[in-house]
Protein backbone atom coordinates (compact mmCIF):
# COMPACT_ATOMS: atom_id res chain seq x y z
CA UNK A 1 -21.01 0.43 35.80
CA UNK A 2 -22.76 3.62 34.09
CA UNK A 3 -20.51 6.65 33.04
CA UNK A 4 -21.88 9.95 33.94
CA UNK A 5 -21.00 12.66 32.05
CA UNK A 6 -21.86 16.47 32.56
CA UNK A 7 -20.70 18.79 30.07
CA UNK A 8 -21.12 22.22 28.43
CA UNK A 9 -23.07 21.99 25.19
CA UNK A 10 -21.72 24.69 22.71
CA UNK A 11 -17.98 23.25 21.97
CA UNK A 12 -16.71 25.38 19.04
CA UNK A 13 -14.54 23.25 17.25
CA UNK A 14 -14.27 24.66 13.97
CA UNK A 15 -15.61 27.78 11.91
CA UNK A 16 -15.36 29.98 8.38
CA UNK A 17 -17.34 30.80 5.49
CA UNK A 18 -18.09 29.28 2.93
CA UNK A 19 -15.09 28.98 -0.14
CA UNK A 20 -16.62 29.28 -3.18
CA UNK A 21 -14.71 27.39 -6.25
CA UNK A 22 -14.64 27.80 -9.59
CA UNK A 23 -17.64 25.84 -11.01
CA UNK A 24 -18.09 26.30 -14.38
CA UNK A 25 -18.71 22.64 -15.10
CA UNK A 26 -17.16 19.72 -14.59
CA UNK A 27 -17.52 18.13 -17.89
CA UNK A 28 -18.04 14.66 -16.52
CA UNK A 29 -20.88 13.07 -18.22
CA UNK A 30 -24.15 11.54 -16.96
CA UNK A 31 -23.82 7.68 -16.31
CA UNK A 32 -26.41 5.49 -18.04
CA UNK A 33 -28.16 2.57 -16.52
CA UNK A 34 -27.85 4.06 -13.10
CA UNK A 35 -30.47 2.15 -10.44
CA UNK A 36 -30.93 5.14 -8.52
CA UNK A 37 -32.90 7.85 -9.99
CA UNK A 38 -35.04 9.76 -6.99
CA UNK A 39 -35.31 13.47 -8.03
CA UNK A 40 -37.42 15.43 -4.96
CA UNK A 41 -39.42 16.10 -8.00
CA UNK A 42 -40.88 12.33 -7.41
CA UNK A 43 -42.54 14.13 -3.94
CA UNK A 44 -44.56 16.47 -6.21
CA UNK A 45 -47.92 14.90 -5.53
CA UNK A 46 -46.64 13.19 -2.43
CA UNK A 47 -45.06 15.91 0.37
CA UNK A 48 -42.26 15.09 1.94
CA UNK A 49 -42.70 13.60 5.93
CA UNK A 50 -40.73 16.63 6.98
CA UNK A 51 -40.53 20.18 5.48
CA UNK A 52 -36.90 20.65 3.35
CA UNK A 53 -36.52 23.75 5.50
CA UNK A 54 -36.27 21.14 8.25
CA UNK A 55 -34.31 18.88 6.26
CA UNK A 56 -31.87 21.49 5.77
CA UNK A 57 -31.94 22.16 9.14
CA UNK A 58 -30.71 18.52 10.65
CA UNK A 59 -28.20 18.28 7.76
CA UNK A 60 -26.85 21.42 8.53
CA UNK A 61 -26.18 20.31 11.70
CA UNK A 62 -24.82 16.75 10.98
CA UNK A 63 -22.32 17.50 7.70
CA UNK A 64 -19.19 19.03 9.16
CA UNK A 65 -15.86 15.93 8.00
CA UNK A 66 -13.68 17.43 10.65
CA UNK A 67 -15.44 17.99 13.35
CA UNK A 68 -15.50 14.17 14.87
CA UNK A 69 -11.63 14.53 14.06
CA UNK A 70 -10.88 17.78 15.73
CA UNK A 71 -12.44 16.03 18.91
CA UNK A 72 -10.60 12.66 18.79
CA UNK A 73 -6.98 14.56 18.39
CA UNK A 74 -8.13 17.13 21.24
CA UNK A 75 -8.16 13.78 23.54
CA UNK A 76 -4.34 13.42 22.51
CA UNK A 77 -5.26 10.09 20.87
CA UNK A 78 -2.41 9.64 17.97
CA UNK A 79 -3.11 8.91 14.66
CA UNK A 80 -4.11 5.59 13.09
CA UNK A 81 -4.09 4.28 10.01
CA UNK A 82 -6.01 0.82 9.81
CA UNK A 83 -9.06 2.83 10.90
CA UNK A 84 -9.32 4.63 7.53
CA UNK A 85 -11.88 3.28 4.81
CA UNK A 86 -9.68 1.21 2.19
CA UNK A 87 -10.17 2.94 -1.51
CA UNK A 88 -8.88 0.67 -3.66
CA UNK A 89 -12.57 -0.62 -4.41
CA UNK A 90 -13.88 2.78 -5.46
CA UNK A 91 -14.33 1.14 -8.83
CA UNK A 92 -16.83 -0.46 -7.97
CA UNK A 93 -18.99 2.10 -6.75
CA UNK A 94 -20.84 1.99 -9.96
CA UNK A 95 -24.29 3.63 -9.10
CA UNK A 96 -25.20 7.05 -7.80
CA UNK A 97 -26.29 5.87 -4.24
CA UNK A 98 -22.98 3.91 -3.97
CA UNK A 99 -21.14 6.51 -4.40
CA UNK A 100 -22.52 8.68 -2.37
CA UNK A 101 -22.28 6.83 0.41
CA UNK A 102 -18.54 6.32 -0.07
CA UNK A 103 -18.05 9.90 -1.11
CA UNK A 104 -18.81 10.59 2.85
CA UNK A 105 -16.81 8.20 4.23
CA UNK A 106 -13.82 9.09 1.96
CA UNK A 107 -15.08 12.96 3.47
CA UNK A 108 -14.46 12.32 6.81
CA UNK A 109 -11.71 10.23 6.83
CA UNK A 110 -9.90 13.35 4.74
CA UNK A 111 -11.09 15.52 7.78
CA UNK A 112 -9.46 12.95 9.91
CA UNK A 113 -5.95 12.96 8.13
CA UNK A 114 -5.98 16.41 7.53
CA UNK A 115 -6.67 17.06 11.29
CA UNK A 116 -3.43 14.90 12.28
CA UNK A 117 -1.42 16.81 9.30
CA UNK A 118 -0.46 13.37 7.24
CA UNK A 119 -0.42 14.91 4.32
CA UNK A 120 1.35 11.71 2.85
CA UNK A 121 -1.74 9.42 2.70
CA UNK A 122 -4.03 12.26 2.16
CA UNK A 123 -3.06 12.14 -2.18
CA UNK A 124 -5.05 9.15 -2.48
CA UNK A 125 -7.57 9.55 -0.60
CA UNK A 126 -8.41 12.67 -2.59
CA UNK A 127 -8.31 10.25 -5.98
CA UNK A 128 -10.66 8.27 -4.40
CA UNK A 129 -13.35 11.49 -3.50
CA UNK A 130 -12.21 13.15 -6.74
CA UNK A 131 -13.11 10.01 -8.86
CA UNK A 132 -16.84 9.64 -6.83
CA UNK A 133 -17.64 13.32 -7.04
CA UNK A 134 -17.04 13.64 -10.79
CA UNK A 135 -18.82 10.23 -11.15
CA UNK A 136 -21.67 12.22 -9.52
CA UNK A 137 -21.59 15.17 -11.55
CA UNK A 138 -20.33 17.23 -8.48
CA UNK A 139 -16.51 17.26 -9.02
CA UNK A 140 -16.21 21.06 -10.24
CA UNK A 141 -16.55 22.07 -6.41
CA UNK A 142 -13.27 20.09 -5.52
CA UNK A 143 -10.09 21.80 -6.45
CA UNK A 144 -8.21 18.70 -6.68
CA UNK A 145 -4.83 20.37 -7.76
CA UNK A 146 -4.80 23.16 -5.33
CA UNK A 147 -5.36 20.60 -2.89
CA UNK A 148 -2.90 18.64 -4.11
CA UNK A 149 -0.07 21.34 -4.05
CA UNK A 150 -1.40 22.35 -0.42
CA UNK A 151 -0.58 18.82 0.89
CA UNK A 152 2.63 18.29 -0.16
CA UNK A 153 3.36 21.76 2.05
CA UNK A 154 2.55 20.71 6.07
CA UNK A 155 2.90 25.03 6.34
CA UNK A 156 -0.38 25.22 4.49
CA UNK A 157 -2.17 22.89 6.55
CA UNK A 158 -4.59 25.22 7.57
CA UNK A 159 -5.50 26.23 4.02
CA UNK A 160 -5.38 22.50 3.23
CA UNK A 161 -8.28 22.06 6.01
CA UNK A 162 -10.12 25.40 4.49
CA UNK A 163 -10.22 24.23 0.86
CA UNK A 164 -11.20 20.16 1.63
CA UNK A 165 -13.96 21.49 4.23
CA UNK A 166 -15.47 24.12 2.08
CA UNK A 167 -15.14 21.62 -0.88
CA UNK A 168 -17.83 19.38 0.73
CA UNK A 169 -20.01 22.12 2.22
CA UNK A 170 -20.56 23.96 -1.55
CA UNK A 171 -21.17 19.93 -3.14
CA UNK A 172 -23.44 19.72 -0.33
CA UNK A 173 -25.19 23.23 -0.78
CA UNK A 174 -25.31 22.64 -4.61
CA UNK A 175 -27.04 19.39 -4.37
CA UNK A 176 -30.05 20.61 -2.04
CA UNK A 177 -30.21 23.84 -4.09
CA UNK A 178 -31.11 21.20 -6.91
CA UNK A 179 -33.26 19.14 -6.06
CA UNK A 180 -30.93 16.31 -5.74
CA UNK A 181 -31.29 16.06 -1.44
CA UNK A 182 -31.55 12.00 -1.96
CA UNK A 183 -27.77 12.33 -3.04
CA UNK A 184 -27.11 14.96 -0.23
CA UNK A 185 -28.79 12.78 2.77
CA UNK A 186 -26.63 9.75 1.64
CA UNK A 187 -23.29 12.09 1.53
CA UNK A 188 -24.27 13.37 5.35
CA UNK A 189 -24.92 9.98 6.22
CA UNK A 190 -21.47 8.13 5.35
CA UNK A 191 -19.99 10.94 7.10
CA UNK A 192 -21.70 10.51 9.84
CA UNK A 193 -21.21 6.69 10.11
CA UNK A 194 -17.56 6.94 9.54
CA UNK A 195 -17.08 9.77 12.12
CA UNK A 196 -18.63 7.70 14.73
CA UNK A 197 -16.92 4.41 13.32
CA UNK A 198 -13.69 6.33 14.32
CA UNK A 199 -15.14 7.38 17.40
CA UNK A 200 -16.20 4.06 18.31
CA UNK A 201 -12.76 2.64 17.33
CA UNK A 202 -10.58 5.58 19.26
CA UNK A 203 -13.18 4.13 22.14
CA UNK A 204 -12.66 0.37 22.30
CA UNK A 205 -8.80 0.90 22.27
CA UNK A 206 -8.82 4.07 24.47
CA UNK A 207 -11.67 5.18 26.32
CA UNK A 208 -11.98 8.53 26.79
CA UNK A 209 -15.31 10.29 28.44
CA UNK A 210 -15.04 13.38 25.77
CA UNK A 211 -15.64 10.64 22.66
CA UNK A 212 -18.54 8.14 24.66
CA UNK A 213 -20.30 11.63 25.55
CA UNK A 214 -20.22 12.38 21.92
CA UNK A 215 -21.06 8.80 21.60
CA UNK A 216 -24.07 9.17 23.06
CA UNK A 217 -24.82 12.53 22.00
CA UNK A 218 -25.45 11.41 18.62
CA UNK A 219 -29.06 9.87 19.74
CA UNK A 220 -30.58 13.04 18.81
CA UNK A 221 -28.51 13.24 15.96
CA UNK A 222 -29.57 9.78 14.64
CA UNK A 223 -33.15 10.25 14.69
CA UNK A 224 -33.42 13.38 12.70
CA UNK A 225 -30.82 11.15 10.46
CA UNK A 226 -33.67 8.89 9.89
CA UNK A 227 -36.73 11.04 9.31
CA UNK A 228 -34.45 12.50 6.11
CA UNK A 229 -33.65 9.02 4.86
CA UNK A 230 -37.10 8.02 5.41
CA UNK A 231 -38.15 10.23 2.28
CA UNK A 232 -36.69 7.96 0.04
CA UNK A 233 -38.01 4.24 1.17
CA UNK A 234 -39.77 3.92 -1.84
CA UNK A 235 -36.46 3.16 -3.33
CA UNK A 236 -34.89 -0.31 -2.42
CA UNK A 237 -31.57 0.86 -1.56
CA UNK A 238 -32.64 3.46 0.63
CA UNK A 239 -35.07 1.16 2.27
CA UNK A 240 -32.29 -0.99 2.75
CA UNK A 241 -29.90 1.59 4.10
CA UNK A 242 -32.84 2.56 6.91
CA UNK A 243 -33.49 -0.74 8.18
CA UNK A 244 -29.22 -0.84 8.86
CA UNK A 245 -29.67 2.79 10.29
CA UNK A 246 -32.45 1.77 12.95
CA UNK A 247 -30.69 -1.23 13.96
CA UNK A 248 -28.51 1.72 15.48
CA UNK A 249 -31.16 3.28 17.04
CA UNK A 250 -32.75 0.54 18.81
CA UNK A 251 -29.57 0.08 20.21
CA UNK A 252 -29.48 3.91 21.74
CA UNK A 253 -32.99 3.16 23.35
CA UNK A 254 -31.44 2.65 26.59
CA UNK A 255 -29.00 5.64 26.44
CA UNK A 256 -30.89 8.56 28.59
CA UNK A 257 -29.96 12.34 28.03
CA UNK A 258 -30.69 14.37 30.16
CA UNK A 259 -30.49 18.79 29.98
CA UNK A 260 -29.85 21.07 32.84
CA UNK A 261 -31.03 24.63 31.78
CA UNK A 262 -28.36 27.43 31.79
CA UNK A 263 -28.14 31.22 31.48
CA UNK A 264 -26.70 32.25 28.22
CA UNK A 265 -23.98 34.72 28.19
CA UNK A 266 -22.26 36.61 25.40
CA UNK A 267 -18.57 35.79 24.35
CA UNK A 268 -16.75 37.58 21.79
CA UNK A 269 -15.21 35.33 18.77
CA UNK A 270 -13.50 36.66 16.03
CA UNK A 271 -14.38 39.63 16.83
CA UNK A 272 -17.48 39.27 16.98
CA UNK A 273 -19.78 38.98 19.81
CA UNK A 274 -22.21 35.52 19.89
CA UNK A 275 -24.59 33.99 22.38
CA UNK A 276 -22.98 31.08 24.21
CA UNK A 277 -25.24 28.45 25.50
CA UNK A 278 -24.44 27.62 29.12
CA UNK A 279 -26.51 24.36 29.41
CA UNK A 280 -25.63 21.11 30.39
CA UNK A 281 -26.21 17.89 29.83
CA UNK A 282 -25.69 14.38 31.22
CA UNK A 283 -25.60 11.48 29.04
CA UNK A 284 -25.90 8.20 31.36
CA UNK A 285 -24.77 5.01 29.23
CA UNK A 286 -23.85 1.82 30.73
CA UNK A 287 -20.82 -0.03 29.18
CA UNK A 288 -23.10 -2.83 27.79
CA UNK A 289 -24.85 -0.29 25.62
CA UNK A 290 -21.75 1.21 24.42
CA UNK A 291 -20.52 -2.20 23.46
CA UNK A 292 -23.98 -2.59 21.23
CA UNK A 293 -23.62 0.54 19.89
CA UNK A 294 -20.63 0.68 18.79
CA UNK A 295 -21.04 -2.78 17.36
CA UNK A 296 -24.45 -2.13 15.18
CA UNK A 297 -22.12 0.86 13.67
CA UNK A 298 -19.58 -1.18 12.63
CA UNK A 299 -21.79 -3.47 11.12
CA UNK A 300 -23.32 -0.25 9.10
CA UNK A 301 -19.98 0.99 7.78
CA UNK A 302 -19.14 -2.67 6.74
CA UNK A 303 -22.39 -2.57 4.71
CA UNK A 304 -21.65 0.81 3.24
CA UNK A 305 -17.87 0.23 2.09
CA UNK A 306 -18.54 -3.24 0.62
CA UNK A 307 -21.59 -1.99 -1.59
């Protein structure tokens, strides 16, 4: 039996600017030996298959830790533990694509526990992400000990949230403003496996139309995914890390999407008055499809946290 599901586009889940944290160096040093060296510099002489204004773009609108989390406690699904990346192997994330990876797994699943307040578990999972983004020469943006103080307080949740969101959005900023966007597509796209992996999970025990919709959603998502991983083929891992990635895709081929045009209206938020889309869509995926889905997803987040 197919699920039908019609539902207004624009959900605002979760906003703010920009925290900007002390950065004057992080003093970790470079690692030698690493096997994963792609500068954009190497597309010099070679452009890249899409423009980085367009890469930007998709990863703009794919690198937000919370968001999958904010959804999957608005269904009034409680909290649980065993779906939560293990990181008592982050030693052995010993190369820079590695630990990327990992670095956006570990960032979502923060996003997840900080969303359902447990601010008990949510220590070492910050060793874990503090340990990868020094590794990577990005652990100045992560204010480990503020966090740290903020989660032993549940009354500074919110701030908690703030600091951990706007901790991965100026690591993420930084890296494309360097010309290090191989490390910033591979940060994106753990988080993006893991939030569906929880997704997927919340699904199988629960359904819930809300979570297959987003389910579903994410075949647009996916394929501008791809055309940024793409770039970086030429390297083995990332080949690698495509060919798991498409397996994915082929299994969203019979997924259908379709949009039902809307007048726009304006809505005031924060003050502030914004265009609200009023379209529609309806997402029409058949249990067996779900089941493959969610599947071929597992099977890329098992690859990923056993690298």
């Amino acid at each position: 039996m197919n699920r039908k599901i019609s539902t207004v586009l624009a959900i605002l889940i979760a906003g703010g600017s920009l925290l900007m944290v002390n950065c004057q160096g992080d003093g970790s040093k470079a690692k030698k030996n690493d096997d994963f060296a792609i500068p954009d510099s190497i597309f010099k002489d070679k452009p890249l298959m899409i423009s980085k204004e367009a890469m930007n773009d998709i990863i703009d609108n794919i690198s937000s830790p919370v968001e999958m989390a904010a959804l999957i406690k608005s269904t009034g699904v409680p909290f649980n533990q065993k779906f939560l990346a293990p990181t008592n192997k982050v030693d052995n994330l010993d190369t820079d694509f590695k630990q990327a990876l990992n670095l956006g797994i570990y960032g979502c699943d923060l996003g997840y526990l900080n969303m359902y307040e447990k601010t008990g578990s949510i220590i070492s999972s910050m060793q874990a992400i503090k340990k990868l983004a020094d590794q990577l020469r990005i652990g100045h943006f992560f204010d480990f000990n503020t966090i740290k103080r903020l989660a032993t307080n549940n009354e500074n949740i919110d701030s908690l949230m703030y600091i951990s969101v706007s901790s991965f959005n100026n690591m993420d900023e930084y890296l494309r403003e360097n010309n290090r966007s191989n490390i910033s597509s591979l940060l994106v796209t753990g988080m993006w496996v893991e939030g569906m992996y929880l997704a997927c999970q919340v699904v199988k025990e629960s359904p819930h139309d809300q979570l297959v919709e987003r389910i579903g959603d994410s075949k647009i998502v996916l394929s501008d995914l791809l055309l940024i991983l793409k770039n970086y083929k030429s390297n083995s891992s990332f080949a690698n890390l495509v060919k798991e990635i498409e397996k994915i895709k082929k299994e969203y081929e019979n997924v259908s999407i379709q949009v039902i045009p809307g007048e726009p209206e304006m809505v005031e938020v924060d003050g502030m008055l914004m265009f609200k889309s009023n379209e529609q869509q309806i997402i029409d995926i058949s249990d067996e499809t779900l089941a493959k889905i969610i599947a071929a997803i597992e099977n890329a987040r098992t690859m990923i946290i056993n690298l």
